[in-house]
C-alpha atoms as a PDB file:
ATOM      1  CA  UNK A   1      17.716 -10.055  20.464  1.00  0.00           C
ATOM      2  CA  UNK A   2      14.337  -9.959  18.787  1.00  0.00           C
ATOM      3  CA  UNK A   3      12.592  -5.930  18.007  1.00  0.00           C
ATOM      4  CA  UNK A   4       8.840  -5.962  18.472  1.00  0.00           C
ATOM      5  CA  UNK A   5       7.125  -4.626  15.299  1.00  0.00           C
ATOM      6  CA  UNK A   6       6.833  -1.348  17.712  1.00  0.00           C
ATOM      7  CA  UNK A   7      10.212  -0.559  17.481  1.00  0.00           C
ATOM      8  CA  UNK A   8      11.569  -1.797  14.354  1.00  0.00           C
ATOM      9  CA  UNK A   9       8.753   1.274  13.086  1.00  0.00           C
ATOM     10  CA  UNK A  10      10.301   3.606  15.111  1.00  0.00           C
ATOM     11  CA  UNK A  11      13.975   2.604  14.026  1.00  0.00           C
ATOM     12  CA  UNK A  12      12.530   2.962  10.280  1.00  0.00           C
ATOM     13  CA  UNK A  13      10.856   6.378  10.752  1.00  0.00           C
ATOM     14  CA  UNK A  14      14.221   7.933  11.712  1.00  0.00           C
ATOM     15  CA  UNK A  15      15.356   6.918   8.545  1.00  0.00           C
ATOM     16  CA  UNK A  16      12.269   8.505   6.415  1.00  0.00           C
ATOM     17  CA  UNK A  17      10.994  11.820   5.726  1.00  0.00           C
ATOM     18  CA  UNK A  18       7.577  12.197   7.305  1.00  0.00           C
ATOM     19  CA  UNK A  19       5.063  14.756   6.923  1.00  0.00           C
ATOM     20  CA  UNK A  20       1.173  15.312   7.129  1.00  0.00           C
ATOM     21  CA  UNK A  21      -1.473  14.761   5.075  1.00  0.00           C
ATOM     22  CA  UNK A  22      -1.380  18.912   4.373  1.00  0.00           C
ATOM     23  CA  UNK A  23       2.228  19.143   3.519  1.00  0.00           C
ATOM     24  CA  UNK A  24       1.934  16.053   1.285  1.00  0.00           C
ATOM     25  CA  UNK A  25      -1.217  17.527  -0.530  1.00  0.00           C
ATOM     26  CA  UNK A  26       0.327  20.756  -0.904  1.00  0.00           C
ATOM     27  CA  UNK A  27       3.583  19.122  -2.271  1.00  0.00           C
ATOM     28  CA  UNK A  28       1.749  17.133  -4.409  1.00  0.00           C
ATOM     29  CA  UNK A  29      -0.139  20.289  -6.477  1.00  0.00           C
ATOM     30  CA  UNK A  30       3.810  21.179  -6.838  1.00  0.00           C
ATOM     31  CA  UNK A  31       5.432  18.364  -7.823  1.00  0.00           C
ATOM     32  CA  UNK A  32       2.464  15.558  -9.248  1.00  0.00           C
ATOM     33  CA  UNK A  33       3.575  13.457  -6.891  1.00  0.00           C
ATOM     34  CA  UNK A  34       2.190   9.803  -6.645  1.00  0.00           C
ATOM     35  CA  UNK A  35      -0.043   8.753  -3.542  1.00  0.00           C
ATOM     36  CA  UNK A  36       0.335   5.278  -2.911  1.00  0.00           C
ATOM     37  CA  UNK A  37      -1.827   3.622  -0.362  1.00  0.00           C
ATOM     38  CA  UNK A  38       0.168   0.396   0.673  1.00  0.00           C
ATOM     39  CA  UNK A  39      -2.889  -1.010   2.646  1.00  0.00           C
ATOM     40  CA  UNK A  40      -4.527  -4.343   1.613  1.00  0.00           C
ATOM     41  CA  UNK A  41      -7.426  -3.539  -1.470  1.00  0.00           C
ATOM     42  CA  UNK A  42     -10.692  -4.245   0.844  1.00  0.00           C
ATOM     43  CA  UNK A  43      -8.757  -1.034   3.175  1.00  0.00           C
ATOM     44  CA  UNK A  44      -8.695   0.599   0.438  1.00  0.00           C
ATOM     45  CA  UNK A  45     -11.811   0.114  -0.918  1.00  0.00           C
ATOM     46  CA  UNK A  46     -13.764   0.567   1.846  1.00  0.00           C
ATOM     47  CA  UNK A  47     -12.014   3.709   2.700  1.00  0.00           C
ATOM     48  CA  UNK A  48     -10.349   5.194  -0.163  1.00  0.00           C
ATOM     49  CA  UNK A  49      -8.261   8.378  -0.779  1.00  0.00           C
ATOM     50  CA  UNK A  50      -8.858  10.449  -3.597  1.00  0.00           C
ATOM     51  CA  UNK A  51      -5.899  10.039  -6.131  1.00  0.00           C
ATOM     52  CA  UNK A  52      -4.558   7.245  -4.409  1.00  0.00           C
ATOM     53  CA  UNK A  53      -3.212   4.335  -6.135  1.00  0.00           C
ATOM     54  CA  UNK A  54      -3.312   1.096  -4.399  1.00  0.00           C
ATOM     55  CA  UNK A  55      -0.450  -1.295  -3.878  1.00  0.00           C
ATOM     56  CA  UNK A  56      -0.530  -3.521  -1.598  1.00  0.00           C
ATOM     57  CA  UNK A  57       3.031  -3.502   0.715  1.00  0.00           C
ATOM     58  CA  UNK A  58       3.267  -6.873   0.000  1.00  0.00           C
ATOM     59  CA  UNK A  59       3.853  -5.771  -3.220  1.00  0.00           C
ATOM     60  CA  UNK A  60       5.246  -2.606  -3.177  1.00  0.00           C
ATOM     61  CA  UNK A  61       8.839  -3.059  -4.354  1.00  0.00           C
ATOM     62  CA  UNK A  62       7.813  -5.094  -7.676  1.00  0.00           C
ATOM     63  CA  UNK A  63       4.593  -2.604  -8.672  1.00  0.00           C
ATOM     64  CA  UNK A  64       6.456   0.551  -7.958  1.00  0.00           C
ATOM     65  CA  UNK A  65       9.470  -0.723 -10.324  1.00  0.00           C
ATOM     66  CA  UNK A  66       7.048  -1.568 -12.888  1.00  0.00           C
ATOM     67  CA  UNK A  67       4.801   2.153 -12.489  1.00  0.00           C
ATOM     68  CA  UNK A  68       7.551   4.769 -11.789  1.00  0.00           C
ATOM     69  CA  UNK A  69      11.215   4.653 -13.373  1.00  0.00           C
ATOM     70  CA  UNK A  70      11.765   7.527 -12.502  1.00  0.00           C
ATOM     71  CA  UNK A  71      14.134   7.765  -9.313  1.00  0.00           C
ATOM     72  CA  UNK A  72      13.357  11.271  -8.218  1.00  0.00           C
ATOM     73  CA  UNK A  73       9.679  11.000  -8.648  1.00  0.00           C
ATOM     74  CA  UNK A  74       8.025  12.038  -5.792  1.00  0.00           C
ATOM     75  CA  UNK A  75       6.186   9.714  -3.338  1.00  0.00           C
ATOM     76  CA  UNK A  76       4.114   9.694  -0.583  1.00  0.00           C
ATOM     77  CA  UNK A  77       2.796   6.758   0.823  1.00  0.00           C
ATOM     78  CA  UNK A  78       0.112   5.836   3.325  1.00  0.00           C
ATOM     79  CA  UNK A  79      -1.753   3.073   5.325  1.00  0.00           C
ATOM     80  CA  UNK A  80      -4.245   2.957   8.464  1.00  0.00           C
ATOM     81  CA  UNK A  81      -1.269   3.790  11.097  1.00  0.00           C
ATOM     82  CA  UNK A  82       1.989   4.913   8.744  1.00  0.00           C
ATOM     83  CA  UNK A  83       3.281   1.387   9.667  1.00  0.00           C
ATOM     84  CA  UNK A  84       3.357  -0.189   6.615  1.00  0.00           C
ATOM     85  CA  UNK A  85       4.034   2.613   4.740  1.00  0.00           C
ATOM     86  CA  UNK A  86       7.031   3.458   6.458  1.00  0.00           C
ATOM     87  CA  UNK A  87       8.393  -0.235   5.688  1.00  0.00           C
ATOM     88  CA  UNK A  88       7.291   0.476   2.559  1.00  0.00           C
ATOM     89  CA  UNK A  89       9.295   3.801   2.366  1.00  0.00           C
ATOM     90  CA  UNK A  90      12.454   2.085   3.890  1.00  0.00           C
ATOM     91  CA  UNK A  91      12.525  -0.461   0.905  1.00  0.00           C
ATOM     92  CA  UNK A  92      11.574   2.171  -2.129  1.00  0.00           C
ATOM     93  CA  UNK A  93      14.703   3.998  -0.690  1.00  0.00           C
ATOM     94  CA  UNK A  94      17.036   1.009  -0.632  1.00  0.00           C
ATOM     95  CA  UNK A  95      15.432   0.521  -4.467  1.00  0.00           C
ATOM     96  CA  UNK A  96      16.599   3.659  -5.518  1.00  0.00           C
ATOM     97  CA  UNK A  97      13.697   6.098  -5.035  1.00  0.00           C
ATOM     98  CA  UNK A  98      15.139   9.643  -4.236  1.00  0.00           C
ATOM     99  CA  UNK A  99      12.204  11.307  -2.702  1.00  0.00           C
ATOM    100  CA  UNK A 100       9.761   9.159  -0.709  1.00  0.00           C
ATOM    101  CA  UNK A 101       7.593  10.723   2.282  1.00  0.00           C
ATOM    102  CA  UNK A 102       5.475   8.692   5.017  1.00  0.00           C
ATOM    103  CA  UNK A 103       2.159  10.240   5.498  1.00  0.00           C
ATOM    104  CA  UNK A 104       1.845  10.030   9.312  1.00  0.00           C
ATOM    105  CA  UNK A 105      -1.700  10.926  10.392  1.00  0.00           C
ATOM    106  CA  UNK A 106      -4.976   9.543  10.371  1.00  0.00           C
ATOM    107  CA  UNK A 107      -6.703   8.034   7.757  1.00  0.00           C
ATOM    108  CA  UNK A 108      -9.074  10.349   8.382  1.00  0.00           C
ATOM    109  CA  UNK A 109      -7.347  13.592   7.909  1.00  0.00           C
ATOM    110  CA  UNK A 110      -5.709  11.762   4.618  1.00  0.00           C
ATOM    111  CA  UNK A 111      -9.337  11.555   3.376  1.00  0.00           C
ATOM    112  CA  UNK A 112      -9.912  15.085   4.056  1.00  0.00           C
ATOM    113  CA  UNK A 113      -6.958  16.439   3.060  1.00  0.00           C
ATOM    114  CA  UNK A 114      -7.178  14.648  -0.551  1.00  0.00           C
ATOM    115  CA  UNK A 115     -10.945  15.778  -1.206  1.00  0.00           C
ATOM    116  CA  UNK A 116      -9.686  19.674  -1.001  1.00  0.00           C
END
């Protein structure tokens, strides 16, 4: 039986922490976490987030392996609708990465929340 793309999100986001822009900013000043936008580069261009590094989820698994080493670095990933960046959290865990977080709300209020 074939998922729609609705529900294999919702299967994933059981599986991964996630948290609002606020609690990942806050965490962030606490732990220098990494923000990782996993949206395509003209998303992120045309509407970036401040600190964000951009790596596309197509990508995601080989870039991270080559930026972090670290297993229990933080981070918190984000896209347009959490979508892709809870795929992309489900893979960094199965990589190895210890402490990965979705950021969940609007692209909006992750612009916001990263300019404070």
């Amino acid at each position: 039986m074939l998922k729609t793309v609705s529900d294999l999100i919702q299967e994933v986001k059981k599986n991964v922490r996630c948290i609002d822009a606020q609690t990942a900013m806050a965490e962030r000043q606490l732990n220098h976490g990494l923000l990782i936008d996993v949206r395509e580069p003209a998303e992120h261009l045309a509407k970036p987030a401040v600190g964000a590094i951009n790596i596309p989820r197509g990508l995601l698994e080989m870039k991270m392996l080559e930026l972090e080493k670290n297993p229990s670095q933080a981070i918190y990933l984000h896209c347009a609708t959490s979508a892709r960046a809870a795929l992309g959290a489900e893979q960094l865990q199965r990589l190895g990465y210890e402490n990965v977080a979705v950021i969940t709300c609007a692209m909006d209020e992750i612009q916001r929340c990263c300019a404070n």
